[in-house]
C-alpha atoms as a PDB file:
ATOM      1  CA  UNK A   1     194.658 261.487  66.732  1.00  0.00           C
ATOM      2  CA  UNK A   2     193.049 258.577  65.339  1.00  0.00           C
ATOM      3  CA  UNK A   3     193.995 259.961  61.500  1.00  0.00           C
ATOM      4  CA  UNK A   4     197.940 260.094  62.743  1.00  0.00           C
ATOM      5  CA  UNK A   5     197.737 256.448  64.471  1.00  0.00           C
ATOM      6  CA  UNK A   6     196.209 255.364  61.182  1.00  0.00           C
ATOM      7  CA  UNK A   7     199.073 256.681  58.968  1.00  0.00           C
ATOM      8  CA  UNK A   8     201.839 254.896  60.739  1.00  0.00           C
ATOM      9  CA  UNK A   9     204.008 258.143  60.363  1.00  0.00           C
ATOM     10  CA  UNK A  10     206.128 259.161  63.766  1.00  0.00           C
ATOM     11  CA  UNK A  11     203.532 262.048  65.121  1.00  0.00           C
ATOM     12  CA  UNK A  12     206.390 264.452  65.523  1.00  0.00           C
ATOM     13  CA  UNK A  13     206.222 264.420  61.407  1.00  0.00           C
ATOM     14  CA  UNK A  14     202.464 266.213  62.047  1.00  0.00           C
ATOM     15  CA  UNK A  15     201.867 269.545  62.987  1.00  0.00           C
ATOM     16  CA  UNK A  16     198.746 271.045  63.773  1.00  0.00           C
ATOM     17  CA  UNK A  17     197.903 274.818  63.234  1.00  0.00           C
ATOM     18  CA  UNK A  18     196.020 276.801  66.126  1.00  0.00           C
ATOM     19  CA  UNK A  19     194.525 280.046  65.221  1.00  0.00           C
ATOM     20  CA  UNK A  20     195.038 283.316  67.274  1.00  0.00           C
ATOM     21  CA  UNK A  21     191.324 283.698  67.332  1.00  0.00           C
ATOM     22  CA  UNK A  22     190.641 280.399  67.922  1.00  0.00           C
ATOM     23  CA  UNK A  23     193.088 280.401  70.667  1.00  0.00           C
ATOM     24  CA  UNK A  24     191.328 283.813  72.355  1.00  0.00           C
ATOM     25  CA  UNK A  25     187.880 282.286  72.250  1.00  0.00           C
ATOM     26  CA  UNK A  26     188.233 279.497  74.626  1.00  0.00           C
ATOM     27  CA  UNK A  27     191.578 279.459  76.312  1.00  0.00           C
ATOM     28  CA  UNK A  28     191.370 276.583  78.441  1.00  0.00           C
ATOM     29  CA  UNK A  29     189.733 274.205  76.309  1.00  0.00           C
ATOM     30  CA  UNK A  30     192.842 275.291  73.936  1.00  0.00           C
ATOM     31  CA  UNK A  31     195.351 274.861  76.322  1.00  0.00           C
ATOM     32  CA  UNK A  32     194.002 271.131  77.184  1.00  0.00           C
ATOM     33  CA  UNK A  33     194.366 270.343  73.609  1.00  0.00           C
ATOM     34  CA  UNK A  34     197.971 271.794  72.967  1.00  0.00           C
ATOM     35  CA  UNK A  35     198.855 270.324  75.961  1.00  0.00           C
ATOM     36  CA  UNK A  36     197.016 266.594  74.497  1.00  0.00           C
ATOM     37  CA  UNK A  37     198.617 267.106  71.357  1.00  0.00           C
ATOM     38  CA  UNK A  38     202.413 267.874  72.331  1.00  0.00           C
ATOM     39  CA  UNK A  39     201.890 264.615  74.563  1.00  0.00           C
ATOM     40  CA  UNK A  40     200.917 262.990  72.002  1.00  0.00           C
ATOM     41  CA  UNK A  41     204.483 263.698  69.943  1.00  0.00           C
ATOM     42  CA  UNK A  42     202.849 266.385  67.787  1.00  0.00           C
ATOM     43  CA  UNK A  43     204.109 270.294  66.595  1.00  0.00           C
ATOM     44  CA  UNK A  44     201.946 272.814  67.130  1.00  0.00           C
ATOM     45  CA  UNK A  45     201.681 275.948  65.694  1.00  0.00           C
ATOM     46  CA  UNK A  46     200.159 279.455  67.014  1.00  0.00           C
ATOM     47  CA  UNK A  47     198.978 280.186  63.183  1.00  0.00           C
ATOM     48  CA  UNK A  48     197.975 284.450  62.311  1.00  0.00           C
ATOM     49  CA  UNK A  49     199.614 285.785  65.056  1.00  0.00           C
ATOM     50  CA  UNK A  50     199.046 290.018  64.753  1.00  0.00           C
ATOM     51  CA  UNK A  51     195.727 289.332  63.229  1.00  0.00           C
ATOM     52  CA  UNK A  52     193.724 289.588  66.244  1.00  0.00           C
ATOM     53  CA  UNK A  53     194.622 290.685  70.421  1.00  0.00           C
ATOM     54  CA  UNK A  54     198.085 289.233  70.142  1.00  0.00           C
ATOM     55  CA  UNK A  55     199.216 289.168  73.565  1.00  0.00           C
ATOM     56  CA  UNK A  56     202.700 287.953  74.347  1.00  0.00           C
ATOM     57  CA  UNK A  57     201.057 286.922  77.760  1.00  0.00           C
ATOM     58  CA  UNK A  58     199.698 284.108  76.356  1.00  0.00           C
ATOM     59  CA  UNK A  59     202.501 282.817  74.830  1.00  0.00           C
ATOM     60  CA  UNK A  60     204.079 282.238  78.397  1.00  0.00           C
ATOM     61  CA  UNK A  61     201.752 280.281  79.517  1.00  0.00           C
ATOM     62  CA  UNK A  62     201.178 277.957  76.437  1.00  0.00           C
ATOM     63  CA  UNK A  63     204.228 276.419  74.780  1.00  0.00           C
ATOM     64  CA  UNK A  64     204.334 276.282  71.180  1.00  0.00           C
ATOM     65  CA  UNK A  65     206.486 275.210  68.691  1.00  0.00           C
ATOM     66  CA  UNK A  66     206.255 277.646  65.465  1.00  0.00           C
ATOM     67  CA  UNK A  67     204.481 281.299  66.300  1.00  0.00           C
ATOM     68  CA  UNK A  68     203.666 282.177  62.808  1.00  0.00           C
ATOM     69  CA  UNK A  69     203.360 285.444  62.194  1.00  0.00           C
ATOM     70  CA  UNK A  70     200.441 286.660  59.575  1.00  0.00           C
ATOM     71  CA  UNK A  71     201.572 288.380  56.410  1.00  0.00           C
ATOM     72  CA  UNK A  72     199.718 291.758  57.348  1.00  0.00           C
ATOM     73  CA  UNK A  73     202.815 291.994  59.598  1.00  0.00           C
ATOM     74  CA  UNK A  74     204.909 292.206  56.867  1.00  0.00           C
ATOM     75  CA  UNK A  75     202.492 294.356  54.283  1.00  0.00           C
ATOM     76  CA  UNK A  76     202.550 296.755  57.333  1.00  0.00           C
ATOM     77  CA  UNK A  77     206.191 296.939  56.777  1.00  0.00           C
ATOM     78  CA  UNK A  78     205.672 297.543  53.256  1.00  0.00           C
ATOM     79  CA  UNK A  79     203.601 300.676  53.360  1.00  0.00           C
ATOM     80  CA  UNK A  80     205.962 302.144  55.920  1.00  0.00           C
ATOM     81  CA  UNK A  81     209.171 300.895  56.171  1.00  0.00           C
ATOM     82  CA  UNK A  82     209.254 302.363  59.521  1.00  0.00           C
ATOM     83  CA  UNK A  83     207.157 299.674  61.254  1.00  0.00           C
ATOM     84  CA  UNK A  84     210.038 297.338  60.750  1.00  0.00           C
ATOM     85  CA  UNK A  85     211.554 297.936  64.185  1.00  0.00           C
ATOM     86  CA  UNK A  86     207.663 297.321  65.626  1.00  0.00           C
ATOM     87  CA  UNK A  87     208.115 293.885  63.897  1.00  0.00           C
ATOM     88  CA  UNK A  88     211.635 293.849  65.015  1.00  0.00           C
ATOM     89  CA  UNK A  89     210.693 293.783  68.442  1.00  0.00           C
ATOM     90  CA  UNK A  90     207.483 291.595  68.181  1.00  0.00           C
ATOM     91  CA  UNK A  91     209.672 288.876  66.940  1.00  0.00           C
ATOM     92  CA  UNK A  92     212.258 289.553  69.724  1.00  0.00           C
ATOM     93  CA  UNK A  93     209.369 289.215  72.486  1.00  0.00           C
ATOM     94  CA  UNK A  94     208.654 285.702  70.510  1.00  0.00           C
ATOM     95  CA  UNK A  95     211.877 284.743  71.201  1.00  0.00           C
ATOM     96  CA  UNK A  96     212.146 285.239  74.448  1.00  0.00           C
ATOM     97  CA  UNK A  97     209.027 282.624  74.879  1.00  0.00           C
ATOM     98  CA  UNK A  98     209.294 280.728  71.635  1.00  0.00           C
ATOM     99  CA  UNK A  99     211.752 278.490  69.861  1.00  0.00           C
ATOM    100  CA  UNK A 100     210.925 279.056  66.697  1.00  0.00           C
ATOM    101  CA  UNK A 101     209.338 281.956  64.080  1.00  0.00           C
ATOM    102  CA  UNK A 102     207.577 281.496  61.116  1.00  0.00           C
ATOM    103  CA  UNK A 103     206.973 284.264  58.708  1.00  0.00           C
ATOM    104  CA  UNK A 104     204.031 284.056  56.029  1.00  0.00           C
ATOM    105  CA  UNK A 105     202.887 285.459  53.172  1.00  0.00           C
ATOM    106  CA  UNK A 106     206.488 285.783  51.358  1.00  0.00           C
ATOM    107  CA  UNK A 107     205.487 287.333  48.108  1.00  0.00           C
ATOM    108  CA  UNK A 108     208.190 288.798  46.804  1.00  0.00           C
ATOM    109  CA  UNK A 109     212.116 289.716  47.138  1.00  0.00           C
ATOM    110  CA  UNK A 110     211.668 292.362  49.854  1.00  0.00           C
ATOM    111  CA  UNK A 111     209.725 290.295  51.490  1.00  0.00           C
ATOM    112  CA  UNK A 112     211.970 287.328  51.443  1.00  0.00           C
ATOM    113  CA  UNK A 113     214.945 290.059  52.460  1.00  0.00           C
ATOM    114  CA  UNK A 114     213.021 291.418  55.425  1.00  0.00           C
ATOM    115  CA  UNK A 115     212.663 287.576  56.881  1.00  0.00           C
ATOM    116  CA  UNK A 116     216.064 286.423  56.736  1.00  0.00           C
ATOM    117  CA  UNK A 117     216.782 290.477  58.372  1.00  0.00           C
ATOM    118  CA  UNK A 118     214.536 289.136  61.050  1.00  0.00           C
ATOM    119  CA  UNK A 119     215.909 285.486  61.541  1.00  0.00           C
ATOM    120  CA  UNK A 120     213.071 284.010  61.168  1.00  0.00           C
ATOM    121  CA  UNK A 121     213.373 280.164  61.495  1.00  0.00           C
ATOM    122  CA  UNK A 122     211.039 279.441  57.968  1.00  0.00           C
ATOM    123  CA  UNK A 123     209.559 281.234  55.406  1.00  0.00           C
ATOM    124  CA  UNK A 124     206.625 280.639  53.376  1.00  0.00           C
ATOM    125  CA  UNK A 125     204.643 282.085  50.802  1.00  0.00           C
ATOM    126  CA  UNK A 126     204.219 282.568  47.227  1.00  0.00           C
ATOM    127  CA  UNK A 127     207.437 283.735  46.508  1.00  0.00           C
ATOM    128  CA  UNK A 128     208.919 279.995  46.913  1.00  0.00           C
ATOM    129  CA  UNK A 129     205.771 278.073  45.664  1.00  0.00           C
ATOM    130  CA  UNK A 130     202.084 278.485  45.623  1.00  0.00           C
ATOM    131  CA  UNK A 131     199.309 275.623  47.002  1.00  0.00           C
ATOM    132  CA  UNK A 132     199.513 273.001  43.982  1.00  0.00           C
ATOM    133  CA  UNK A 133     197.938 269.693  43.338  1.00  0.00           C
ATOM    134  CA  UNK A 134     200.643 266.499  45.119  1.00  0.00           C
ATOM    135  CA  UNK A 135     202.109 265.549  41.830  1.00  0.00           C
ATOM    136  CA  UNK A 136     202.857 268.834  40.798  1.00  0.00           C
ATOM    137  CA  UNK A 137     205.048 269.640  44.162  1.00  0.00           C
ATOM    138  CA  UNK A 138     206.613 266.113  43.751  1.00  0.00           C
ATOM    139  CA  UNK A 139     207.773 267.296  39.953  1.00  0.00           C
ATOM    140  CA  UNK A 140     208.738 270.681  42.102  1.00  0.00           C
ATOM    141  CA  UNK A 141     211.181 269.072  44.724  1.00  0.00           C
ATOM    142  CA  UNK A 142     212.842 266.770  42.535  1.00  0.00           C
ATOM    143  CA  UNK A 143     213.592 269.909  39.996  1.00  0.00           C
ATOM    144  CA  UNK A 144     214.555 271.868  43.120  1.00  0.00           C
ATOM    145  CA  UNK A 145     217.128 269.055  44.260  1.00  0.00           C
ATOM    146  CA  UNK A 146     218.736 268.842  40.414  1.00  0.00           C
ATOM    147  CA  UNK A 147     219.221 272.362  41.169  1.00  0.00           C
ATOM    148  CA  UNK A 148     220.934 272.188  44.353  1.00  0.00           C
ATOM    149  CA  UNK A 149     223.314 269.668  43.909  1.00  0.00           C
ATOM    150  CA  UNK A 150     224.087 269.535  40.247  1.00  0.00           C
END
């Protein structure tokens, strides 16, 4: 909290990223810090959800703003196109708790096509851009905006 105070940005401009596993190993002590950090004017995020005991249970009793869910939910789509109405219906259960839906690990076309099938509220991965140094994504945007509205 001390690093947002310090960077006189509006904390609703943060958001902080909670692990599934992290969230499974000590539930209350993550609860009291969602609950400290959404106070506080913060997003947070339920990051790798699928990855570990994903229980929609949880998700009832904690409010989040983002559920991300991890890219092996969307490989598992790739190997068998069949799991999509599993994911289908995992994302639909989000929903019904959850504002909005990240998906991850975009890598390719497919991938982006299955996302937008899904409605998912952002995408992200590789596909777009991968991690680069500040300047570089700077450069990146600024191209991307020349694009848009030229």
């Amino acid at each position: 909290m001390d690093k947002v105070k310090a960077s006189s940005l509006e904390p609703f401009l943060f958001e902080v990223e909670l692990t599934e596993t992290a969230l499974l190993e000590d539930q209350k002590t993550s609860r009291q810090l969602i609950y400290t950090l959404r106070r506080a004017g913060l997003k947070v995020a339920l990051d790798d959800f699928g990855t570990g005991y994903s229980s929609i249970l949880y998700l009832t009793k904690i409010k989040f703003d983002y559920v991300k869910l991890d890219r092996s939910l969307l490989l598992m789509v790739d190997q068998e196109s069949s799991k999509f109405s599993m994911l289908k219906a995992i994302v639909n259960m989000i929903r019904a708790v959850n504002d909005k839906i990240v998906v991850e690990g975009i890598e390719n076309l497919d991938h982006h096509h299955i996302a937008k099938f899904l409605e998912a509220d952002e995408l992200q991965g590789y596909y777009y851009a991968k991690p680069q140094p500040l300047e570089n994504l700077v450069k990146f945007i600024n191209c991307q905006k020349v694009l848009l509205f030229n």
